[in-house]
Protein backbone atom coordinates (compact mmCIF):
# COMPACT_ATOMS: atom_id res chain seq x y z
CA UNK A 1 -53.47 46.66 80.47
CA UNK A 2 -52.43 43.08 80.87
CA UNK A 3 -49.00 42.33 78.23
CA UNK A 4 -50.35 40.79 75.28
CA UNK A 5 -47.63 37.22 75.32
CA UNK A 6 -46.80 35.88 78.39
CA UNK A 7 -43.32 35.45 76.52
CA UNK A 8 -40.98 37.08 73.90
CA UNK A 9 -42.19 40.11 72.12
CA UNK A 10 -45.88 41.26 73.88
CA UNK A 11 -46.77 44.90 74.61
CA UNK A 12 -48.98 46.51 76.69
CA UNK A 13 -51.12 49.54 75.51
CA UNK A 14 -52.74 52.47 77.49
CA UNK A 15 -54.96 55.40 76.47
CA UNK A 16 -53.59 58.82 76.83
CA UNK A 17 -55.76 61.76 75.98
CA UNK A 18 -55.14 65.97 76.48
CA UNK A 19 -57.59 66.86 79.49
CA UNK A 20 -57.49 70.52 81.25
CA UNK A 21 -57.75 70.86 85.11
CA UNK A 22 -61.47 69.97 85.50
CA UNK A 23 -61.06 66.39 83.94
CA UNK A 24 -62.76 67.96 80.36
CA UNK A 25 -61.13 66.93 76.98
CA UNK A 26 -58.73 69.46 75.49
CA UNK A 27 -56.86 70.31 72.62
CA UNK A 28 -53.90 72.49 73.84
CA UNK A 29 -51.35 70.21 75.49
CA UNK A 30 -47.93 70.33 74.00
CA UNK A 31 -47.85 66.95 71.19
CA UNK A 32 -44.07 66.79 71.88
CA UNK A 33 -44.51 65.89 75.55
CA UNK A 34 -47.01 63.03 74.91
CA UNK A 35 -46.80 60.45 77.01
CA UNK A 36 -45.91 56.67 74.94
CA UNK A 37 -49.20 54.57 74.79
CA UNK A 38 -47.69 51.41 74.00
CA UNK A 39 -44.06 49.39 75.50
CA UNK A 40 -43.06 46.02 74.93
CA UNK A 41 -43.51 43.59 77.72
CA UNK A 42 -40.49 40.99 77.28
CA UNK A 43 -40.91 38.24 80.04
CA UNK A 44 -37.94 35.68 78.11
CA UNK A 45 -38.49 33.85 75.39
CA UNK A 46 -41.53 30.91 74.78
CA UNK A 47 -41.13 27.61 75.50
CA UNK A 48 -40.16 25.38 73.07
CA UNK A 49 -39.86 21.72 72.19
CA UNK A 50 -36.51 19.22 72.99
CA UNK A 51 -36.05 16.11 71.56
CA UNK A 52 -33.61 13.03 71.57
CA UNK A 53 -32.49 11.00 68.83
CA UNK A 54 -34.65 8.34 67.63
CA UNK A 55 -34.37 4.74 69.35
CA UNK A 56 -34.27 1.22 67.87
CA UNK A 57 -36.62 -0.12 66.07
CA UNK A 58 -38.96 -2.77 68.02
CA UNK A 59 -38.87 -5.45 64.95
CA UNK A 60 -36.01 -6.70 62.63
CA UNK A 61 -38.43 -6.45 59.73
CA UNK A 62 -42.71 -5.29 59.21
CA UNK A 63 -44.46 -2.65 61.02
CA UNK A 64 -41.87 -1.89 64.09
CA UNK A 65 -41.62 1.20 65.86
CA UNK A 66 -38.83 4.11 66.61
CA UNK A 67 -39.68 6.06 69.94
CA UNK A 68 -37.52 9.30 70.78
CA UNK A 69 -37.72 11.62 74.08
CA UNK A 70 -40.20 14.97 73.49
CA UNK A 71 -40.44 17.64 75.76
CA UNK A 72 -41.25 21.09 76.36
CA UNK A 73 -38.89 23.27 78.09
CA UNK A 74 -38.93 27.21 79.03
């Protein structure tokens, strides 16, 4: 199956079941040679946002406005 994040800390799961030699279900296999049905998937960490520090304000006094730099990086 597909991982479950396409960053930090998905998994991926499978099915794994005890079948004899014709394909039928079982119950004999040996439990301590199991195959894992899930692993992690890791593919780095998220993105996440950057910013700047805040600019000046547009007006000496009233309603002005403080812009800063935003972005999202990997």
């Amino acid at each position: 199956l597909q991982c479950s994040s396409t960053c930090a800390g998905g998994f991926q799961r499978r099915v794994v079941v005890c079948q004899d030699e014709n394909g039928y279900t079982a119950n004999n296999c040996d439990e301590k040679s199991k195959p894992v049905e899930q692993r992690s998937c890791e593919s780095g960490p998220c993105p996440q946002w950057a910013y700047g520090n805040w600019g000046e304000c547009t007006k000496p006094c009233g309603a002005g406005t403080r812009t800063r730099l935003v972005v999202c990086q990997r």
